[in-house]
Protein backbone atom coordinates (compact mmCIF):
# COMPACT_ATOMS: atom_id res chain seq x y z
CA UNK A 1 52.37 11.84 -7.86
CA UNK A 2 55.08 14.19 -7.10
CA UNK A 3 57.14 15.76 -10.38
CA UNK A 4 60.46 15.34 -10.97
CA UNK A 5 62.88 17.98 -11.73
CA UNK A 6 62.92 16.84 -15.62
CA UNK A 7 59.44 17.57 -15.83
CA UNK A 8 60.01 20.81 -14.80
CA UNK A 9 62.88 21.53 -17.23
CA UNK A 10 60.40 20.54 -19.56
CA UNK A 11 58.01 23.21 -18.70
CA UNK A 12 60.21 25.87 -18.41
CA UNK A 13 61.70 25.32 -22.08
CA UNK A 14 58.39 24.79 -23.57
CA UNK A 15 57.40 28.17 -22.34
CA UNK A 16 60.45 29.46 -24.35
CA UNK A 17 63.04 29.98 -21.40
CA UNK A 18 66.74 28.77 -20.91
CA UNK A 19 66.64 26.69 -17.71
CA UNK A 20 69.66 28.15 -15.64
CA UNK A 21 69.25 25.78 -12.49
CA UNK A 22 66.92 23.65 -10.36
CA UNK A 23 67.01 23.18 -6.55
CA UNK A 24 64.66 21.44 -4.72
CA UNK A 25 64.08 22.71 -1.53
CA UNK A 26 61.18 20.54 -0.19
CA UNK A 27 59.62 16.68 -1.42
CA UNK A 28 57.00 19.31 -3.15
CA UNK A 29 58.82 22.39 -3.71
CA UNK A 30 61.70 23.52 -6.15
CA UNK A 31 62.90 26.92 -6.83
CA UNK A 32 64.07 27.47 -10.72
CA UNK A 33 65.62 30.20 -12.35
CA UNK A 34 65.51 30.75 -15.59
CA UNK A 35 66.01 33.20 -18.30
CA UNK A 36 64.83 34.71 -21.67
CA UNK A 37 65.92 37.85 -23.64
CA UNK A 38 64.13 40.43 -21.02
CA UNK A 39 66.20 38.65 -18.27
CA UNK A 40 66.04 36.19 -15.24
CA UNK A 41 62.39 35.34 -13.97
CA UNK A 42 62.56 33.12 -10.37
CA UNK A 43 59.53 30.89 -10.22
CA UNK A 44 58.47 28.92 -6.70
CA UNK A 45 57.07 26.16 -7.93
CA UNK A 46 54.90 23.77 -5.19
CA UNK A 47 53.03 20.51 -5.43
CA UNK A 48 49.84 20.78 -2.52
CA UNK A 49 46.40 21.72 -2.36
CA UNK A 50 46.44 25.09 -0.97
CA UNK A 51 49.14 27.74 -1.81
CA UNK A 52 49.27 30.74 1.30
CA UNK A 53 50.48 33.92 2.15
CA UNK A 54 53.72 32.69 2.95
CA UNK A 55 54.82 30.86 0.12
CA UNK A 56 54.12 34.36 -1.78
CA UNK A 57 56.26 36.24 1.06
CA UNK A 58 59.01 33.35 0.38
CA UNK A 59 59.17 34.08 -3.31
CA UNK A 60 59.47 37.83 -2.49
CA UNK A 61 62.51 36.72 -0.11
CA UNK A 62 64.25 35.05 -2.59
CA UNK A 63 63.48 37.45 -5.55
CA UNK A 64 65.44 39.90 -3.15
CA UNK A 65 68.44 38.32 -2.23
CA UNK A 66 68.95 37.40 -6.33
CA UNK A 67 68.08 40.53 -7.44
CA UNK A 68 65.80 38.84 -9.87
CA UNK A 69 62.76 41.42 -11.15
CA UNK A 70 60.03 39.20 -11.42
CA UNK A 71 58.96 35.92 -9.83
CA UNK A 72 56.34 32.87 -10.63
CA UNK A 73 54.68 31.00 -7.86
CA UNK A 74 53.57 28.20 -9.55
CA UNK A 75 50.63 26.11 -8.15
CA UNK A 76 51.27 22.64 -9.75
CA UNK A 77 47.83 20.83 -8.87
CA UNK A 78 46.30 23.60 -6.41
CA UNK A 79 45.07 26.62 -5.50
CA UNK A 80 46.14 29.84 -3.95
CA UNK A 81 44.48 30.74 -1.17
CA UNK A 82 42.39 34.06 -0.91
CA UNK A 83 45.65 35.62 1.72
CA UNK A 84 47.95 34.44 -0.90
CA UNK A 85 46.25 36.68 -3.82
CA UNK A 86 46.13 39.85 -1.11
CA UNK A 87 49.71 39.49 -0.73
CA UNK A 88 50.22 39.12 -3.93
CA UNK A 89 48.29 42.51 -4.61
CA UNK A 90 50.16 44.03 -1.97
CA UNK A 91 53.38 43.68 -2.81
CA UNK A 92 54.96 46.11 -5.07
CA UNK A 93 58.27 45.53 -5.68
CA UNK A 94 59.07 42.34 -6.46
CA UNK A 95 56.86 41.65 -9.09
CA UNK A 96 54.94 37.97 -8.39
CA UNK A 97 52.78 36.28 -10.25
CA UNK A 98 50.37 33.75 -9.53
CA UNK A 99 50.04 30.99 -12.05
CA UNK A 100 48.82 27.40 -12.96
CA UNK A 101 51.27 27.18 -15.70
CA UNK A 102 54.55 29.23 -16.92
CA UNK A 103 53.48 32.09 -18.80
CA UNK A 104 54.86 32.06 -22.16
CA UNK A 105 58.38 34.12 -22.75
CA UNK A 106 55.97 36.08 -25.62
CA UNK A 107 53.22 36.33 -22.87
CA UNK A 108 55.27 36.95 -19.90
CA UNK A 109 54.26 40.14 -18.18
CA UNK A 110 56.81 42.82 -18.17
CA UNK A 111 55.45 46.12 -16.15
CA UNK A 112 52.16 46.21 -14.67
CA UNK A 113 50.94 43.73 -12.39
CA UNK A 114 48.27 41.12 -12.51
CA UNK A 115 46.95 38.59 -10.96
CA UNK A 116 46.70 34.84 -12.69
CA UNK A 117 45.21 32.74 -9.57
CA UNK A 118 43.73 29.72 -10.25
């Protein structure tokens, strides 16, 4: 069962954030940006099993060309793969996160990484 964009509005209010805009790019994949009072967050959210190294590397494309600090790839039903979480690690600037569900606005990480795989 695939989620519809409404669904995802819904998750991205209840975790305390104005929803700016929703574009789905794929059947399983929508890119939403949002905002709260520290600013704009990008999150990658996907619908399949395993989540790689290049979805990550995606986010981090997109996070650049918005200007956008901090980015959410959101697994919705899977897992990230173990290249997905080195990426992840690697990557400096932008900050990603890795996470089964939006982080709360009052919980959303600000400065120094982590890592919230699955």
């Amino acid at each position: 069962m695939t989620p519809a964009s409404p669904n995802l509005s819904n998750l991205v209010r209840e975790a305390g954030y104005k929803l700016i805009r929703i574009d789905q790019l794929r059947a399983n994949r929508w890119l939403i940006m949002a905002e709260s009072v520290e600013g704009k967050v990008l999150i990658l959210a996907q619908q399949r099993p395993l989540i790689g190294a290049a979805d990550v590397q995606d986010l981090a494309e997109q996070l650049r060309l918005t200007r956008v600090p901090i980015g959410y790839l959101l697994a919705l039903g899977g897992r990230f793969s173990p290249e997905a979480q080195r990426t992840t690690a690697e990557l400096r600037q932008p900050r990603i996160v890795l996470c089964g569900k939006i982080p709360p606005v009052d919980d959303a990480p600000r400065s120094a990484p982590s890592l919230e795989a699955i």
